[in-house]
Protein backbone atom coordinates (compact mmCIF):
# COMPACT_ATOMS: atom_id res chain seq x y z
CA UNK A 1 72.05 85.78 80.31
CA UNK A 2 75.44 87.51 79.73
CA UNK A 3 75.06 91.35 79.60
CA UNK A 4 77.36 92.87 76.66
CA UNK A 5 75.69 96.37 76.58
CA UNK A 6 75.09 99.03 78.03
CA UNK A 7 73.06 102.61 78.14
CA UNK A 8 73.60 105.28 80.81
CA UNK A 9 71.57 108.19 80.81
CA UNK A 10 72.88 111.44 83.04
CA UNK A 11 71.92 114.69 84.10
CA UNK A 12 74.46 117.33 85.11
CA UNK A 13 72.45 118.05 88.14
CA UNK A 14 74.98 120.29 90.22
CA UNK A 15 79.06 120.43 90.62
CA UNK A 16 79.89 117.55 88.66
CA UNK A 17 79.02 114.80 90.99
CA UNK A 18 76.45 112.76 88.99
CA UNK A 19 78.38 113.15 85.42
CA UNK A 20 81.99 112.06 87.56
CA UNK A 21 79.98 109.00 88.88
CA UNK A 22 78.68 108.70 85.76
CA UNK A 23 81.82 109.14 83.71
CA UNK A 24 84.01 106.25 85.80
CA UNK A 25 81.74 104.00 85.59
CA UNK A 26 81.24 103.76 81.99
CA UNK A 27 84.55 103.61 81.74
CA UNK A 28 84.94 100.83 83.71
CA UNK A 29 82.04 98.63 82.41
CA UNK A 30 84.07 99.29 78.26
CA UNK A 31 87.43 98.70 79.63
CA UNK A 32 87.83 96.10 82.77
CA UNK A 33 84.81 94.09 81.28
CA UNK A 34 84.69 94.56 77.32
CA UNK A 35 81.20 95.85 77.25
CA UNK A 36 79.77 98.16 74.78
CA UNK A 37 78.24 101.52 76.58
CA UNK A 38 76.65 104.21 75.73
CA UNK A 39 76.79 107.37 77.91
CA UNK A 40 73.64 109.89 77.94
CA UNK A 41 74.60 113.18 79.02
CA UNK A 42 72.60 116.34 79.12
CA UNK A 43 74.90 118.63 79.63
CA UNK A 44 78.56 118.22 77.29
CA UNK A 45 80.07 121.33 78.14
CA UNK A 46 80.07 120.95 81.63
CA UNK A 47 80.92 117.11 81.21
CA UNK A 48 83.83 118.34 79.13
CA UNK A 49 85.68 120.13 82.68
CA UNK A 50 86.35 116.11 83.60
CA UNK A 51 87.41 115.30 80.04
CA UNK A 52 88.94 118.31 77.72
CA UNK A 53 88.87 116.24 75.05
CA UNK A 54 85.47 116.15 74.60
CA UNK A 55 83.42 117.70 71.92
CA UNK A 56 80.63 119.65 73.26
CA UNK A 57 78.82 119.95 69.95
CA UNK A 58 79.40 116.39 67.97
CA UNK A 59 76.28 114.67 67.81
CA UNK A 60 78.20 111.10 68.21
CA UNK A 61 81.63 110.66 69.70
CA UNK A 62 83.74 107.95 71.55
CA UNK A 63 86.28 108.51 74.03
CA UNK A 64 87.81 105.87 76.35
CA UNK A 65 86.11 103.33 74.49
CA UNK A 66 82.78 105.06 75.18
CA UNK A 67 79.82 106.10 73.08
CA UNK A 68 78.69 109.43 73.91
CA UNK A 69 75.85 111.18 73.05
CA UNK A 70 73.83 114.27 73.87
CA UNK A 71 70.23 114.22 75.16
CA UNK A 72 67.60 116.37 76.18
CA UNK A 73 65.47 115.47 79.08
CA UNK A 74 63.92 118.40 79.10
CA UNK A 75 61.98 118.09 75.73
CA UNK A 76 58.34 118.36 75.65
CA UNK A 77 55.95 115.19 74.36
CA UNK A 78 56.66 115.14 70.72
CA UNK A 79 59.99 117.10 70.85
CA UNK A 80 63.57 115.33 70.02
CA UNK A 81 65.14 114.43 72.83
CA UNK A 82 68.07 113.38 71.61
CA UNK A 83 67.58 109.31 71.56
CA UNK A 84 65.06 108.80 68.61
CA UNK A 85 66.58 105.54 66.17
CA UNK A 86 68.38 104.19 69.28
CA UNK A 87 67.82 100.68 70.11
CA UNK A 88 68.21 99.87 74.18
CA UNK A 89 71.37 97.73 75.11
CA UNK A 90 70.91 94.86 77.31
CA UNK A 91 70.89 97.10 80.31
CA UNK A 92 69.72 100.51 80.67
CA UNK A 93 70.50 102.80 83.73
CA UNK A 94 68.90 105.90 84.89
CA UNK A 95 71.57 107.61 86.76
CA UNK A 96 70.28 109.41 90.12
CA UNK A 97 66.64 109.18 89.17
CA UNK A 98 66.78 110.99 86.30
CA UNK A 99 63.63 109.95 84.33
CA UNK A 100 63.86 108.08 80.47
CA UNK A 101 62.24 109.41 77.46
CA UNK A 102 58.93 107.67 77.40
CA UNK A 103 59.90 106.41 73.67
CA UNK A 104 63.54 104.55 74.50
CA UNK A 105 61.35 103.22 77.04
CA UNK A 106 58.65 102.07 74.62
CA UNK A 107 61.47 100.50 72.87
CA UNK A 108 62.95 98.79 75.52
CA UNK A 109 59.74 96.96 76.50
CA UNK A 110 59.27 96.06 72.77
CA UNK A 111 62.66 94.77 72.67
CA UNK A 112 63.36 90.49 73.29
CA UNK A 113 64.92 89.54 75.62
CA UNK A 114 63.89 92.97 77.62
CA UNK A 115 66.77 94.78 79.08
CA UNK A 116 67.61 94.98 82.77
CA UNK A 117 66.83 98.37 84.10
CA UNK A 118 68.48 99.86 86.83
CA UNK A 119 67.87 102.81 88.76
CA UNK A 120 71.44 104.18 90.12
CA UNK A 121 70.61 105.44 93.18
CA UNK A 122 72.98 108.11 95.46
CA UNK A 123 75.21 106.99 98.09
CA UNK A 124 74.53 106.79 101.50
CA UNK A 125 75.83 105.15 104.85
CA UNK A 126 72.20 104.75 106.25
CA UNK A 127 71.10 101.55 107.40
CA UNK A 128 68.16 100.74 105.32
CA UNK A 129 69.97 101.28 101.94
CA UNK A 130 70.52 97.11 102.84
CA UNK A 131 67.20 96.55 102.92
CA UNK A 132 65.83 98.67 99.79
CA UNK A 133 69.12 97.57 97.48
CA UNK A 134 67.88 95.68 94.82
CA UNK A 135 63.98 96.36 94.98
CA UNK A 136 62.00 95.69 91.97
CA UNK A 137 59.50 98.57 90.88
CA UNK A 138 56.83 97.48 87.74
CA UNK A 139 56.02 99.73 85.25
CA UNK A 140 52.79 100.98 85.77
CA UNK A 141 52.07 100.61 81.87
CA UNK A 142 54.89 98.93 80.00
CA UNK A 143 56.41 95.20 81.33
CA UNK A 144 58.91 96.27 82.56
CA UNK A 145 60.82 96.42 85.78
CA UNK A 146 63.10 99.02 87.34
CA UNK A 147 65.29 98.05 90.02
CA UNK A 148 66.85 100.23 92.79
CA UNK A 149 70.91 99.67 93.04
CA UNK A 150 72.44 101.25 95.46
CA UNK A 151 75.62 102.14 96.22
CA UNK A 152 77.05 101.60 99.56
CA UNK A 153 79.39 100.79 102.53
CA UNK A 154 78.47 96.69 103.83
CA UNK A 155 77.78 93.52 102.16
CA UNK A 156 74.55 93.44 101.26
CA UNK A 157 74.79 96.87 98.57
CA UNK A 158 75.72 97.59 95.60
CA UNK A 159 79.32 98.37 96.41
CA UNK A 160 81.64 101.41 95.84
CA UNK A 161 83.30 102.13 91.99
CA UNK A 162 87.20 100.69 92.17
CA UNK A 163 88.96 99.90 89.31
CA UNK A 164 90.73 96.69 89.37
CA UNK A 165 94.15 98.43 89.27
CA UNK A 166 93.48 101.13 91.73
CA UNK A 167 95.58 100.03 94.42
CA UNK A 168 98.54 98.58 92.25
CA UNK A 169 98.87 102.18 90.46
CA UNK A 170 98.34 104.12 94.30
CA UNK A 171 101.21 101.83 95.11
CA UNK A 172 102.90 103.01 92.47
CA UNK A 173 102.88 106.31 92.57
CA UNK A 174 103.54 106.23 96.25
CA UNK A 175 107.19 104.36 95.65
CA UNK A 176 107.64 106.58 92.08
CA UNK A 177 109.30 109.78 92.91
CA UNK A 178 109.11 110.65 89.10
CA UNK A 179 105.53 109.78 89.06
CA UNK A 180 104.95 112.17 91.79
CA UNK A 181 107.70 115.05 90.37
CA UNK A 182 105.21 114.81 86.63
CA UNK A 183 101.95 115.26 89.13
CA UNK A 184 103.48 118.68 90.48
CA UNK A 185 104.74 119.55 87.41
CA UNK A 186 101.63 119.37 85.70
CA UNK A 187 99.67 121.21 88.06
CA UNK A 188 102.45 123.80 88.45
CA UNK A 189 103.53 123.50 91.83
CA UNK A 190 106.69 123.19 94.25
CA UNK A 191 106.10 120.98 96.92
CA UNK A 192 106.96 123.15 100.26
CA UNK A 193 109.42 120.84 102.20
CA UNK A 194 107.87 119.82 105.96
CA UNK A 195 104.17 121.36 105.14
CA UNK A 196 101.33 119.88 106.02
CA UNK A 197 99.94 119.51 102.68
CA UNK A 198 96.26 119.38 102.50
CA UNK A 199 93.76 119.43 99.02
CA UNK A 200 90.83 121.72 98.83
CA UNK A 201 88.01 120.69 97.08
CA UNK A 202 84.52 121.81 98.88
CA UNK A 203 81.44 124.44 98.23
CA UNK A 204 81.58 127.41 98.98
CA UNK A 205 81.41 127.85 102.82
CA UNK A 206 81.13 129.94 105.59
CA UNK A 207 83.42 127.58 107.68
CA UNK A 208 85.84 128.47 105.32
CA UNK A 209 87.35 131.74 106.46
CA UNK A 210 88.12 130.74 109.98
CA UNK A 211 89.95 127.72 108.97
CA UNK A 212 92.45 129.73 106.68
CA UNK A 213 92.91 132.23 109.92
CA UNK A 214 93.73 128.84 111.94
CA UNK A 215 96.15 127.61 109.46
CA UNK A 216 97.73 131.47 108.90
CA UNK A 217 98.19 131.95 112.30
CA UNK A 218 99.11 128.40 113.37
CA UNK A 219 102.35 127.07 114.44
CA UNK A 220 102.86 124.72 111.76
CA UNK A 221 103.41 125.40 107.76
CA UNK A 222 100.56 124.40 105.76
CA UNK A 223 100.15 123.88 101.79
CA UNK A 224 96.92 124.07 100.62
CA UNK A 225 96.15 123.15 96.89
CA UNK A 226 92.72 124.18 95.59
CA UNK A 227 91.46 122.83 92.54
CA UNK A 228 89.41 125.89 90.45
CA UNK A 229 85.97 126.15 91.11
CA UNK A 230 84.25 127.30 94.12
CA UNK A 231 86.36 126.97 97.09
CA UNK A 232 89.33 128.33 95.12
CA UNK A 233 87.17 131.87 94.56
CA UNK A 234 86.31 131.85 98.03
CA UNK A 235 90.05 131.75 99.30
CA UNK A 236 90.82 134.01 96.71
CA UNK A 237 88.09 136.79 98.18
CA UNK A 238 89.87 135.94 102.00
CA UNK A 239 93.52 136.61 100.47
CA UNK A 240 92.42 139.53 98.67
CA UNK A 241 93.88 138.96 95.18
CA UNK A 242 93.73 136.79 92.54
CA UNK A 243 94.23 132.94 93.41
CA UNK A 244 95.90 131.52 89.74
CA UNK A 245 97.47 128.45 89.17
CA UNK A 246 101.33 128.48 89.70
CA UNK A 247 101.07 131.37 92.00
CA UNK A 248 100.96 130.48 95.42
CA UNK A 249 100.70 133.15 97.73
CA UNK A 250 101.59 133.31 101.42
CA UNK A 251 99.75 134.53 104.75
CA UNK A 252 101.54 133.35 107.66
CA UNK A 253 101.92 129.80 108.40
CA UNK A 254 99.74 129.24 105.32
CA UNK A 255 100.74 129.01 101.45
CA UNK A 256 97.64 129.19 99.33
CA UNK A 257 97.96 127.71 95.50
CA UNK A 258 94.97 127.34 92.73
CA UNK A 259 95.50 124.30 90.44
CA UNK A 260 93.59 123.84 87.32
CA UNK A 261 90.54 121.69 87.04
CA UNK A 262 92.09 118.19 86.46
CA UNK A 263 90.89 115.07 84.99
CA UNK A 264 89.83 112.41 87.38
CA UNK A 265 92.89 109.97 87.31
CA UNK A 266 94.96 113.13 87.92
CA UNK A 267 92.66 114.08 90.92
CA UNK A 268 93.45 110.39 92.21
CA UNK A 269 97.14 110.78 92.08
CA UNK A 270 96.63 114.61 94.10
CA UNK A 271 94.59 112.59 96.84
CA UNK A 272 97.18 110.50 96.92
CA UNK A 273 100.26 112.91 97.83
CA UNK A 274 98.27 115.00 100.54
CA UNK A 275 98.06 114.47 103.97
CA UNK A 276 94.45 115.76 104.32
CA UNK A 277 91.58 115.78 101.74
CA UNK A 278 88.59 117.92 101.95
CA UNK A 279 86.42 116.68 99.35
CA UNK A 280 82.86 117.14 98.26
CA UNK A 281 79.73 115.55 96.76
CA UNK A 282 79.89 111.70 96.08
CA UNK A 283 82.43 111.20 93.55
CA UNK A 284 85.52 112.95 95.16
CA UNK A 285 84.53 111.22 99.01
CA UNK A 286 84.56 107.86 97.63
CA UNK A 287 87.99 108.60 95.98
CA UNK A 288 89.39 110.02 99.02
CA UNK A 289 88.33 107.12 101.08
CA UNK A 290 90.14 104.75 98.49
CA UNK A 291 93.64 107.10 98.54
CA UNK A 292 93.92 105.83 102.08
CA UNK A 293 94.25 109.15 103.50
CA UNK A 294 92.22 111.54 106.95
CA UNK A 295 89.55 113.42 104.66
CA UNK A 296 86.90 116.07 105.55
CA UNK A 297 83.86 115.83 103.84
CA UNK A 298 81.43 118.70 102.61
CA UNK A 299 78.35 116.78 102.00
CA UNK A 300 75.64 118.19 99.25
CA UNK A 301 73.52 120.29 101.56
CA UNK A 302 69.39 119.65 101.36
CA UNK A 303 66.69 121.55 101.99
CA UNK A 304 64.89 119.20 104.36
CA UNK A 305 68.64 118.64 106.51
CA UNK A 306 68.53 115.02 105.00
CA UNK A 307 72.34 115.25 104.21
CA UNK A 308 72.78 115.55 108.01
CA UNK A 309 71.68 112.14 108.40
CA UNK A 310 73.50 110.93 105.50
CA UNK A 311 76.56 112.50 107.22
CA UNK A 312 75.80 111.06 110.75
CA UNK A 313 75.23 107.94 109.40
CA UNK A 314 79.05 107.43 107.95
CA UNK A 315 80.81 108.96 111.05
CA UNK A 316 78.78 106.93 113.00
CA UNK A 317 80.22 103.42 111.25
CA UNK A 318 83.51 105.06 110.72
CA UNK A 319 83.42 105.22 114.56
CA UNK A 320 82.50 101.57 114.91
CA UNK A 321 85.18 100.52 112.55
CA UNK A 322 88.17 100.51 115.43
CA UNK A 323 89.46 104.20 115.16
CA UNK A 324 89.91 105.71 118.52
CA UNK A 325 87.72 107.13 119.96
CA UNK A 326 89.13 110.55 120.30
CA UNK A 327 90.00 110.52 116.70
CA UNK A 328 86.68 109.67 115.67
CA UNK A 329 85.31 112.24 117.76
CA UNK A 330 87.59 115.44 116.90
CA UNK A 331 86.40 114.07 113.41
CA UNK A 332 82.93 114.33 113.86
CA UNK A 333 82.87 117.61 115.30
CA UNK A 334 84.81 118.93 112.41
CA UNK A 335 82.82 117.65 109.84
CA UNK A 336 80.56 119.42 111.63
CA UNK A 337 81.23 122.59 112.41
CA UNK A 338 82.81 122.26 108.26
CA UNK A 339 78.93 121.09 107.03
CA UNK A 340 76.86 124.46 108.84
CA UNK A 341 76.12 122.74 112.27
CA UNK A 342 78.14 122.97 115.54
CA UNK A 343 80.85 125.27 116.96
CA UNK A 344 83.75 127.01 114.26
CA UNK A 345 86.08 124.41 112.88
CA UNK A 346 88.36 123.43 115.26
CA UNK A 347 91.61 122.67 113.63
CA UNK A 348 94.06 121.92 116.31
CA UNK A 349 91.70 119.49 117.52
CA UNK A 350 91.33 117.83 114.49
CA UNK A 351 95.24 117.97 113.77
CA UNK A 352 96.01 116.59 116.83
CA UNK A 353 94.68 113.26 115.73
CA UNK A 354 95.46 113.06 112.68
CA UNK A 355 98.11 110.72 112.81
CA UNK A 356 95.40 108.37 114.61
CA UNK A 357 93.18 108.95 111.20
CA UNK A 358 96.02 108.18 108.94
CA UNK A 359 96.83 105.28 110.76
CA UNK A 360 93.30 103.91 110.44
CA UNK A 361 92.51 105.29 106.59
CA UNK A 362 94.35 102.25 105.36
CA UNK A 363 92.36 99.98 106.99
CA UNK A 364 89.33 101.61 106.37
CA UNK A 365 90.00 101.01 102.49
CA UNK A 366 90.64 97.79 102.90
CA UNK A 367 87.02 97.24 104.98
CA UNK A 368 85.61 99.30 101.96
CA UNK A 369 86.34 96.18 99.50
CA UNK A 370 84.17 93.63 101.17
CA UNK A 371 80.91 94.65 99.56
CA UNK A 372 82.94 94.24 95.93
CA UNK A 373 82.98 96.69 93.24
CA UNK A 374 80.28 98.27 91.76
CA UNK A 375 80.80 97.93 88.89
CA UNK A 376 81.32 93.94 88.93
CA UNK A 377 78.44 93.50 91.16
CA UNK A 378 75.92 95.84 88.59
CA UNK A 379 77.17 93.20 85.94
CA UNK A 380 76.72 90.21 87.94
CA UNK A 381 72.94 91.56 89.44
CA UNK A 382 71.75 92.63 85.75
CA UNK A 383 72.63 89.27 84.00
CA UNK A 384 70.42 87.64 86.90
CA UNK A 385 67.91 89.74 85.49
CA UNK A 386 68.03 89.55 81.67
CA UNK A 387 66.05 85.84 80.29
C-alpha cells in the first residue's frame, strides 16, 4: 500500500547528531517524494542551531515543507506529552530508540490500515547490522509490529541519507568559483592561498593539543576552520585568546579561524572545499564520506568501549575497499590515537598519504551508493508493510 505520511519522533540526545539525522531526512521524505511528515522533537531550541528559522516556542510550525511539533517524552502517565488529538500517519518512526507515548501508540493500533512502524536504528559498519536489518519485534500488548531499520554501508541495509541532487550540486560548486567566493563570504573568511585547508568539527579532546603543535610547528601552512561549539573552545584555550568568527589568528605554520554554526547544506558545501574533514557523531561522517574527501572521524565515545568496535569495524572495510595499504594504515592509527586509544596523533604520517586517501574518497562514494538511499529504501520497505 502506498505510504503518503509520515511521523518522526526525536530526542536531542547529545551534540546534534540524532535531531541532524533526524532533520534531513524529513526533509527528504516532503520534498524528493511528496509525502506529508511530521517531525517530533523534544528539544526546539537546540534543534533551532541547524535551522535559525525555527520557532522554539510555536506550538505548530512548518518549515521546508515540514510539520513540526514539540513533545515531551519525559511526561509522567497522565501528563501531556505533547501528541494528544494527533492521529498516526501511515508510518511512524522512533528515531534512535527513543520510546512513543503509550497513547499515539494506542492510536496507532486502533487505526485501519495500521501504520508501519519503524525503529531508526544508529549507524554502524559491523557485520551483523545485515543480519538484524529489518527484524520484526510484536508488541507485547497492542498488534502491532516494530521493525529495526538500520542504516548502513552494503547491500543488504537500510542505506545511507543522499539526496537525489547531492552529487549534481557537489559538482557544482566544485566548477562555480562564485559559488565557492558566497561560501567564504558567508562564513567570513579569506581563503589562505597554498594551505592545506582542513575543517574542524570534533568533541572536545585531549588529542587535540598536540595536533595544533604539529601543524604550528610543521613545514607546511595549514588553515583550519572550526565551526563553534566544542572543538572551537578548545583551540581557543590552546591559542590563548578568544577564537571569533572572522578573526583568524596565527601560530606558526598554523592559521586558526572560528566560523559560525551553519545550517546543514552550508556545512555540505564547507566539506566540500577542504582538503581534510574531521567530523563527528553520525550525521557529519556520513556527509564527509559523500563530499568525496580524506576525513578523520571522532566517533561518540561509550561507556562500555562499544564505539571502538563501531570504529574498527569501518576502517576495517575501508581497508578492504582497494586503498593502499599504507594509506589505510596511517589512517587507522590516526583515528586512533584522535578517538583516546594508541600513540599521539601522528600527523606527518597521516599527511604523507593523503593524496592516496583523496585519490580513493571518490571511489569510496561511489561504493557508498550501492545499498541505495535511505530514504527511498525506508519508503519502499514500509509500503511492503502497510495492508
Amino acid at each position: 500500500m502506498p505510504i503518503r505520511s509520515w511521523d518522526i519522533f526525536c530526542t536531542v540526545i547529545d551534540n546534534f547528531g540524532d535531531i541532524g539525522v533526524c532533520w534531513r531526512l524529513a526533509r527528504q521524505l516532503a520534498q524528493e517524494h511528496g509525502h506529508a511528515v511530521r517531525l517530533w522533537v523534544d528539544d526546539l531550541a537546540s534543534f533551532a542551531r541547524l535551522a535559525p528559522e525555527l520557532d522554539s516556542a510555536a506550538a505548530v510550525q512548518h518549515l521546508a515543507g515540514v510539520e513540526i511539533r514539540p513533545w515531551h517524552p519525559s511526561a509522567a502517565a497522565g501528563e501531556a506529552d505533547g501528541t494528544a488529538g494527533a492521529m498516526p500517519h501511515d508510518a511512524v518512526i522512533e528515531a534512535f530508540a527513543c520510546h512513543l507515548p503509550p497513547a499515539f501508540l494506542d492510536r496507532m493500533a486502533a487505526r485501519a490500515p495500521k501504520p508501519a512502524w519503524i525503529n531508526l536504528e544508529y549507524l554502524s559498519a559491523e557485520a551483523w547490522v545485515r543480519e538484524h536489518h529489518a527484524m520484526p519485534s510484536p508488541h507485547p500488548r497492542l498488534p502491532l509490529v516494530k521493525h529495526f531499520f538500520f542504516p548502513g554501508f552494503e547491500p543488504g541495509t537500510g542505506g545511507l541519507l543522499r539526496e537525489s541532487m547531492l552529487g549534481a550540486q557537489r559538482a557544482s560548486f566544485l566548477d562555480g568559483a562564485a559559488a565557492q567566493a558566497s561560501l567564504w563570504h558567508r562564513l567570513g573568511v579569506t581563503p589562505l592561498t597554498d594551505a592545506l585547508r582542513v575543517s574542524l568539527f570534533a568533541y572536545r579532546n585531549p588529542a587535540l593539543p598536540a595536533l595544533l603543535e604539529q601543524w604550528r610547528d610543521g613545514a607546511e601552512a595549514v588553515h583550519c576552520l572550526a565551526p563553534a561549539g566544542l572543538a572551537a573552545s578548545q583551540v581557543a584555550e590552546w591559542l590563548g585568546a578568544p577564537l571569533e568568527p572572522g578573526r583568524p589568528l596565527a601560530r606558526g605554520s598554523l592559521c586558526v579561524q572560528a566560523i559560525p554554526f551553519v545550517r546543514q547544506e552550508h556545512y555540505d558545501e564547507l566539506l566540500w572545499a577542504c582538503d581534510l574533514n574531521f567530523v563527528r557523531g553520525e550525521d557529519s561522517f556520513v556527509r564527509a564520506q559523500w563530499a568525496a574527501r580524506p576525513l578523520v572521524w571522532h566517533i561518540y565515545p561509550q561507556d562500555d568501549e562499544a564505539h571502538r568496535v563501531k570504529l574498527d569495524a569501518w576502517l576495517e572495510r575501508f581497508a578492504q575497499s582497494g586503498v593502499a595499504p599504507e594509506a589505510a594504515a596511517a589512517l587507522a592509527d590516526f583515528w586512533h590515537a584522535w578517538n583516546g586509544y594508541g600513540n599521539a596523533p601522528d600527523w606527518p604520517r597521516l599527511r604523507a598519504q593523503l593524496p592516496a586517501l583523496a585519490a580513493m574518497a571518490p571511489r569510496w562514494e561511489r561504493r557508498l551508493q550501492h545499498p541505495g538511499d535511505l530514504a527511498a529504501n525506508l519508503v519502499a520497505f514500509c509500503e511492503n508493510q502497510v495492508k
